[in-house]
PDB file of N, CA and C in Angstrom:
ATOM      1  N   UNK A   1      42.666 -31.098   4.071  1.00  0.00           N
ATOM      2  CA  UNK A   1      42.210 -30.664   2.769  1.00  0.00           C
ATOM      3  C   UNK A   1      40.839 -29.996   2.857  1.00  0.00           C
ATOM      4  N   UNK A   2      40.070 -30.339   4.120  1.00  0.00           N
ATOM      5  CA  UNK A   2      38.416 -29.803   3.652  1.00  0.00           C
ATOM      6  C   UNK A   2      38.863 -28.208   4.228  1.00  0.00           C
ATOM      7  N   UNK A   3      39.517 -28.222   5.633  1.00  0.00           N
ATOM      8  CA  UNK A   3      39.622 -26.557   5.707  1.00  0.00           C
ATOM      9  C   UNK A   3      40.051 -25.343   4.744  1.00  0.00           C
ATOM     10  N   UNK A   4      41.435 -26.000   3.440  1.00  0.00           N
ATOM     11  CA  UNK A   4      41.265 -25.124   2.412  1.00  0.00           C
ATOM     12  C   UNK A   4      40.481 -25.246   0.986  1.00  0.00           C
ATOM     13  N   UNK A   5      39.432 -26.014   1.286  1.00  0.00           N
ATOM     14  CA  UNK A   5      38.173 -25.632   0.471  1.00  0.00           C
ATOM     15  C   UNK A   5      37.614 -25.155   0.749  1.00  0.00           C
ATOM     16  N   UNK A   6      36.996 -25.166   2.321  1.00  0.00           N
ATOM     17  CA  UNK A   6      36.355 -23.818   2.716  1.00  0.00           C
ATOM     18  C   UNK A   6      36.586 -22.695   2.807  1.00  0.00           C
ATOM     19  N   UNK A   7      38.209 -22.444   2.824  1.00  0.00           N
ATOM     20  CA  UNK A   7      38.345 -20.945   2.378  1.00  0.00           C
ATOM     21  C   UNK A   7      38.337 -20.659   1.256  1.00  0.00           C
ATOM     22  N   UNK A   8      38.499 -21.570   0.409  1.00  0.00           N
ATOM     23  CA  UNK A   8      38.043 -20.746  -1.548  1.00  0.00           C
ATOM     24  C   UNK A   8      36.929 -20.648  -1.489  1.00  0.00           C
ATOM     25  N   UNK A   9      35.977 -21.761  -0.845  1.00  0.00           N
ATOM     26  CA  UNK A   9      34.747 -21.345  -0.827  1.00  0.00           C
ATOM     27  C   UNK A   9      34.177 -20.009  -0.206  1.00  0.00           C
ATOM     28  N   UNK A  10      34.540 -19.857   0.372  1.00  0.00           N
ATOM     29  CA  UNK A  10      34.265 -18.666   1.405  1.00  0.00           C
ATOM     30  C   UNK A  10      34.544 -17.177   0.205  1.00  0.00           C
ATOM     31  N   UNK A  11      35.939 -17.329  -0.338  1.00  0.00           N
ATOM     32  CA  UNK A  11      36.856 -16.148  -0.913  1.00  0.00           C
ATOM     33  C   UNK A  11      35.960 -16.163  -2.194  1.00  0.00           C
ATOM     34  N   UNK A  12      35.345 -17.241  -2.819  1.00  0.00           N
ATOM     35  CA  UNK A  12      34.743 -17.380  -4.210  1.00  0.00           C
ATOM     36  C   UNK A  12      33.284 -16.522  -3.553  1.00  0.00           C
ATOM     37  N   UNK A  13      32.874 -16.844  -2.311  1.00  0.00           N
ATOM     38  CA  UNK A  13      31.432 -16.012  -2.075  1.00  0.00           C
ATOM     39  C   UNK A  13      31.358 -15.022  -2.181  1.00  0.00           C
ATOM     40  N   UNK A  14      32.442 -14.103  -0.935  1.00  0.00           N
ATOM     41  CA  UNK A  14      32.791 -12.742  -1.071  1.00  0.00           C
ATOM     42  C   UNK A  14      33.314 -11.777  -2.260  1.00  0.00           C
ATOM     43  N   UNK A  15      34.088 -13.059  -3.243  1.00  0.00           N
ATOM     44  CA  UNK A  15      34.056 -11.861  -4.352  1.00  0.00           C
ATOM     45  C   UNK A  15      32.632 -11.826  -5.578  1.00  0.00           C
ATOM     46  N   UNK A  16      32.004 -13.226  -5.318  1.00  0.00           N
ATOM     47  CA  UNK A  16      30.403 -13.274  -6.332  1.00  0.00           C
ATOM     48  C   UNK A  16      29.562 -11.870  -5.589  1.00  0.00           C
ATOM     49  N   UNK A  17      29.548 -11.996  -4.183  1.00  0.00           N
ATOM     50  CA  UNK A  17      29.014 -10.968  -3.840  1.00  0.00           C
ATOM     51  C   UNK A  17      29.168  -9.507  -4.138  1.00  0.00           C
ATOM     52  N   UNK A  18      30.307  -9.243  -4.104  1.00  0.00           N
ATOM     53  CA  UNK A  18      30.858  -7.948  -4.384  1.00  0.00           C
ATOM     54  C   UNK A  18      30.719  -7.408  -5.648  1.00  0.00           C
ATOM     55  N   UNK A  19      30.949  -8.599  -6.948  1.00  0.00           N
ATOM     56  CA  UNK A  19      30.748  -8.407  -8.513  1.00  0.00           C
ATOM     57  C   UNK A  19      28.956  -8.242  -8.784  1.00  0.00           C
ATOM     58  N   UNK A  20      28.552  -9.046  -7.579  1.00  0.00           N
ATOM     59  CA  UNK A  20      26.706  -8.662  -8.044  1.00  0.00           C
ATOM     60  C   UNK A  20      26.577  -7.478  -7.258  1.00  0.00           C
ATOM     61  N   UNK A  21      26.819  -6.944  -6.115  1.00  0.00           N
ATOM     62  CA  UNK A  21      26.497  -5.664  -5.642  1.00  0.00           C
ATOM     63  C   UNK A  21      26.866  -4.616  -7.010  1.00  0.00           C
ATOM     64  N   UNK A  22      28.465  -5.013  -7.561  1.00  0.00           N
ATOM     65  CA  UNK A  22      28.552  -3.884  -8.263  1.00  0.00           C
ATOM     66  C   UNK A  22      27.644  -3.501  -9.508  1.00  0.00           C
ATOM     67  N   UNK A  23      27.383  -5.174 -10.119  1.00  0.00           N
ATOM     68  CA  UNK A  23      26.462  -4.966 -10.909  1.00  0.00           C
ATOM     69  C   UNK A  23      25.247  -4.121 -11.119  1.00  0.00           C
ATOM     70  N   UNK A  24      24.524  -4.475  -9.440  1.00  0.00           N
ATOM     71  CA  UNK A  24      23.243  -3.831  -9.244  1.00  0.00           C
ATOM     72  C   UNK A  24      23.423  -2.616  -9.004  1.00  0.00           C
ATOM     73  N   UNK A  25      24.554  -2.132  -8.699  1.00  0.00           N
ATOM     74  CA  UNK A  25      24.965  -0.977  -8.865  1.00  0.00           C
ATOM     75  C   UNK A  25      24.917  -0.227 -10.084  1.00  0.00           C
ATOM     76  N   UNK A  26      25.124  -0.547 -10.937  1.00  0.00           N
ATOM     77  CA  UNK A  26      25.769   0.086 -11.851  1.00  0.00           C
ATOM     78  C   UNK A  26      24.171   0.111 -12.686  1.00  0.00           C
ATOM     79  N   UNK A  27      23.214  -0.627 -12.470  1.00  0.00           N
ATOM     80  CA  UNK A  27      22.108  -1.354 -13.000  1.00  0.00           C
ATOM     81  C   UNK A  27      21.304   0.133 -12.500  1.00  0.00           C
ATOM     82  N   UNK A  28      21.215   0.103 -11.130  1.00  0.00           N
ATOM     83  CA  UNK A  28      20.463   0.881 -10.580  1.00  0.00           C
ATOM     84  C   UNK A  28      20.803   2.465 -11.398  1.00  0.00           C
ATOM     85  N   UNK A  29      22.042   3.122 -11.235  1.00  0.00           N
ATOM     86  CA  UNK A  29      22.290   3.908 -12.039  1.00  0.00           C
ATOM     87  C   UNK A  29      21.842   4.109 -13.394  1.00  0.00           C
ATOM     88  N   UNK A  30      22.003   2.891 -14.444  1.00  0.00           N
ATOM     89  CA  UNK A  30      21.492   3.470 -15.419  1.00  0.00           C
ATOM     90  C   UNK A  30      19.640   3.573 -15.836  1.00  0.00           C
ATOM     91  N   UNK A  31      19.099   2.735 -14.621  1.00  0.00           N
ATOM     92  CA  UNK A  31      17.718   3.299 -14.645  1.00  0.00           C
ATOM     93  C   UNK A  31      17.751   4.173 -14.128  1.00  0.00           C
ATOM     94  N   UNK A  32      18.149   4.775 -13.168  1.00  0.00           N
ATOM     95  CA  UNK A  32      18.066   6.034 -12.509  1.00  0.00           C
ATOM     96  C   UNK A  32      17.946   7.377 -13.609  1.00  0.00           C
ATOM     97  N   UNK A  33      18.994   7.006 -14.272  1.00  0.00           N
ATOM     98  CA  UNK A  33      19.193   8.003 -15.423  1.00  0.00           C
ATOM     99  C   UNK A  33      17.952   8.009 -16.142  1.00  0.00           C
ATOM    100  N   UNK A  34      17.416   6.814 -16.587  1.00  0.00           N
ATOM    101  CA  UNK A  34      16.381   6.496 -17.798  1.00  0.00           C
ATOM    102  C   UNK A  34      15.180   7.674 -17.138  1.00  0.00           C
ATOM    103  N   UNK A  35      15.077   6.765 -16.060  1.00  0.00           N
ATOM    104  CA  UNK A  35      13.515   7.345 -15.892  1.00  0.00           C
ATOM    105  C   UNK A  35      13.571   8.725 -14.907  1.00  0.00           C
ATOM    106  N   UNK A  36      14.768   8.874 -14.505  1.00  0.00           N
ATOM    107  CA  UNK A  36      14.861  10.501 -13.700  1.00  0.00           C
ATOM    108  C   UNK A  36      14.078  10.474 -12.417  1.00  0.00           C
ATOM    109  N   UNK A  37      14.302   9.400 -11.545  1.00  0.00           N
ATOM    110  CA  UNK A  37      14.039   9.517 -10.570  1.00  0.00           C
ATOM    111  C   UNK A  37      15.368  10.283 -10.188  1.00  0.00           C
ATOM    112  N   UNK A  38      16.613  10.644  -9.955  1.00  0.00           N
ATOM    113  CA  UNK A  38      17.483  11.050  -9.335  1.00  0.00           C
ATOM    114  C   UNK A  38      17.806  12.016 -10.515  1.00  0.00           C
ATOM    115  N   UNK A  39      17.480  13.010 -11.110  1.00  0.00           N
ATOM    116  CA  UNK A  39      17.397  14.299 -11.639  1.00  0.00           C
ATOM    117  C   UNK A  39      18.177  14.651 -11.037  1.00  0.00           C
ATOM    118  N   UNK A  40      19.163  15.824 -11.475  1.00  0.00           N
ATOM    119  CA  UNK A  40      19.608  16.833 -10.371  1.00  0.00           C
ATOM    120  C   UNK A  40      19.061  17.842 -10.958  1.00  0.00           C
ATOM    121  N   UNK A  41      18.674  18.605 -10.419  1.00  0.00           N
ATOM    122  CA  UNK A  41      18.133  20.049 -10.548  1.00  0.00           C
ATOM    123  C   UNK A  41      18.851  21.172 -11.543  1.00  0.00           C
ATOM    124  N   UNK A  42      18.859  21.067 -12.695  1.00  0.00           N
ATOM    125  CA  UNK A  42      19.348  21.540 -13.883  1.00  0.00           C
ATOM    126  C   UNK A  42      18.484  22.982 -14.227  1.00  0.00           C
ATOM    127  N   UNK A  43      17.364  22.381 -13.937  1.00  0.00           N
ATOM    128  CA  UNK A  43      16.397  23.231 -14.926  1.00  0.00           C
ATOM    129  C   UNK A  43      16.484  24.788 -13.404  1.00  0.00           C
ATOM    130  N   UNK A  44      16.144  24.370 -12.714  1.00  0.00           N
ATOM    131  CA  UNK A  44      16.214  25.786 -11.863  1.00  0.00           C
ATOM    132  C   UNK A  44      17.100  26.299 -11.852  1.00  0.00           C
ATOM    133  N   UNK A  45      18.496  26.056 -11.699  1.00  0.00           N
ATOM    134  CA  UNK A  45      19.914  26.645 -12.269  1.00  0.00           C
ATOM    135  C   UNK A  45      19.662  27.471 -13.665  1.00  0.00           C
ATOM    136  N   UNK A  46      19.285  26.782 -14.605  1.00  0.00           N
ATOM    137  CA  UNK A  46      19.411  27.550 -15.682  1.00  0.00           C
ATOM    138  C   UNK A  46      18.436  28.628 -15.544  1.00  0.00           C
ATOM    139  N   UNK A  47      16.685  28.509 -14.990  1.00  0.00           N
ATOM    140  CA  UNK A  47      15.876  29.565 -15.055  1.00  0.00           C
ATOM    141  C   UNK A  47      16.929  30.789 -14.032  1.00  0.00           C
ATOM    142  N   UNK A  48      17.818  30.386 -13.424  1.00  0.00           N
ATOM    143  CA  UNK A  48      17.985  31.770 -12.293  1.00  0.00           C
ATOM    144  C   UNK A  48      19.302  32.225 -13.287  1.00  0.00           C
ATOM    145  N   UNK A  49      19.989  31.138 -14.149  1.00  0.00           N
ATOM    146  CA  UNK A  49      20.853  31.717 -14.361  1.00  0.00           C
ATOM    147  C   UNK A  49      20.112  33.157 -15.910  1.00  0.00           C
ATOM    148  N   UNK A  50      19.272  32.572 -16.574  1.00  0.00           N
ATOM    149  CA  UNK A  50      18.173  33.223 -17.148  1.00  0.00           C
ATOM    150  C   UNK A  50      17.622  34.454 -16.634  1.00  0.00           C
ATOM    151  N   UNK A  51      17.255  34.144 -15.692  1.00  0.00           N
ATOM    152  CA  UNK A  51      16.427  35.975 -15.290  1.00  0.00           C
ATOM    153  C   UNK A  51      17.747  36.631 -15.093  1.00  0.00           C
ATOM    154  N   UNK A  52      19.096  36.256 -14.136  1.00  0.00           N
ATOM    155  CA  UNK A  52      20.059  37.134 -14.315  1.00  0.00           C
ATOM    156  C   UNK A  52      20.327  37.727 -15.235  1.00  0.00           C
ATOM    157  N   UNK A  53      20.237  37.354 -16.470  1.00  0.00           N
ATOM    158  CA  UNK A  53      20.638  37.885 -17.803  1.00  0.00           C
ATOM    159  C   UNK A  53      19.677  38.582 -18.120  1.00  0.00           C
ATOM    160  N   UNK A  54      18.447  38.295 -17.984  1.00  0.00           N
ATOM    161  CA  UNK A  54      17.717  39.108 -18.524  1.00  0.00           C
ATOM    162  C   UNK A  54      17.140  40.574 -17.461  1.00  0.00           C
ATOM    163  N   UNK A  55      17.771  40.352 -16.377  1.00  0.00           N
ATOM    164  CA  UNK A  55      17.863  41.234 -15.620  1.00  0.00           C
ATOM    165  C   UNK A  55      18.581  42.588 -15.426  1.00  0.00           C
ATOM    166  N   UNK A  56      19.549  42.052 -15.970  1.00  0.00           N
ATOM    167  CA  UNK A  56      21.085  42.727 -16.616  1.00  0.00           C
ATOM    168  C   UNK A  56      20.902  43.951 -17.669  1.00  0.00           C
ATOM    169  N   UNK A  57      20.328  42.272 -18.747  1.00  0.00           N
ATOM    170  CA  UNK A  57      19.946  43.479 -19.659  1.00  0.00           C
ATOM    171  C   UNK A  57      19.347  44.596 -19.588  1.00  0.00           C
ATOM    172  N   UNK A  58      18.329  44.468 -18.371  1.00  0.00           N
ATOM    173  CA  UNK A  58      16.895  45.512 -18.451  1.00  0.00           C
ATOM    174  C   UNK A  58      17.828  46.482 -17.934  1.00  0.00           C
ATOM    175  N   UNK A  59      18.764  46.113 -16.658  1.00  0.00           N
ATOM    176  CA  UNK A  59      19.149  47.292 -15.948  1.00  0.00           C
ATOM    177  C   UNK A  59      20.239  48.337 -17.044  1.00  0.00           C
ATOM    178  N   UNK A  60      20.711  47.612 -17.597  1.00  0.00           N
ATOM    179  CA  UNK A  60      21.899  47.962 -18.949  1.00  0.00           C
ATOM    180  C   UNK A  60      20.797  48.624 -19.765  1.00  0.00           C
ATOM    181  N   UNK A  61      20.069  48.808 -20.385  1.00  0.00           N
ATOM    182  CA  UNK A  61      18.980  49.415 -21.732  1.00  0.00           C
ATOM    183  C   UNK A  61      18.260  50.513 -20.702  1.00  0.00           C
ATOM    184  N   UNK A  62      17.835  50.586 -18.857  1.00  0.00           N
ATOM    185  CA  UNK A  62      17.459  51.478 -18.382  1.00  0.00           C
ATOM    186  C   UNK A  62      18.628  52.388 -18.344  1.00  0.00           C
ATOM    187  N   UNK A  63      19.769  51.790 -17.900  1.00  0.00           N
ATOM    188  CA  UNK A  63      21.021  53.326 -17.630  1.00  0.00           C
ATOM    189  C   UNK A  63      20.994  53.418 -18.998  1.00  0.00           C
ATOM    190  N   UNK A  64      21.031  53.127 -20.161  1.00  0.00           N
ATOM    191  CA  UNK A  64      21.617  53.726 -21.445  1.00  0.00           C
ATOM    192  C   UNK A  64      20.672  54.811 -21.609  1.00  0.00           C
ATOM    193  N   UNK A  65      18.848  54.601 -21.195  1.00  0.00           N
ATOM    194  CA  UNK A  65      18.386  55.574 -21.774  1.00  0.00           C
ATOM    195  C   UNK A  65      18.212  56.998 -21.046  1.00  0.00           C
TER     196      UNK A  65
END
């Protein structure tokens, strides 16, 4: 009887473990978000996607005139 208590014991560790990793997981993520340490780079995408357009335009309003 004590060897299959030590395996629930054992099986009850490995899955507490796994449910708190995921936790801190999931924990870590939503500070991540809060405070923007892990940003992805949004804002430079949009400035390049920005001068393209406005690049466009200039070249489009130079051939028209």
């Amino acid at each position: 009887m004590k060897n299959k208590e030590s395996g629930v014991t054992l099986i009850v560790l490995v899955i507490s473990i796994i449910v708190l990793l995921l936790i801190a997981g999931i924990t870590i993520n939503m500070a991540a978000k809060q405070v923007g340490i892990f940003k992805p780079k949004t804002h430079q995408g949009q400035s390049v996607v920005i001068t393209n357009k406005v690049n466009t335009t200039n070249t489009t309003n130079t051939t028209n005139n």
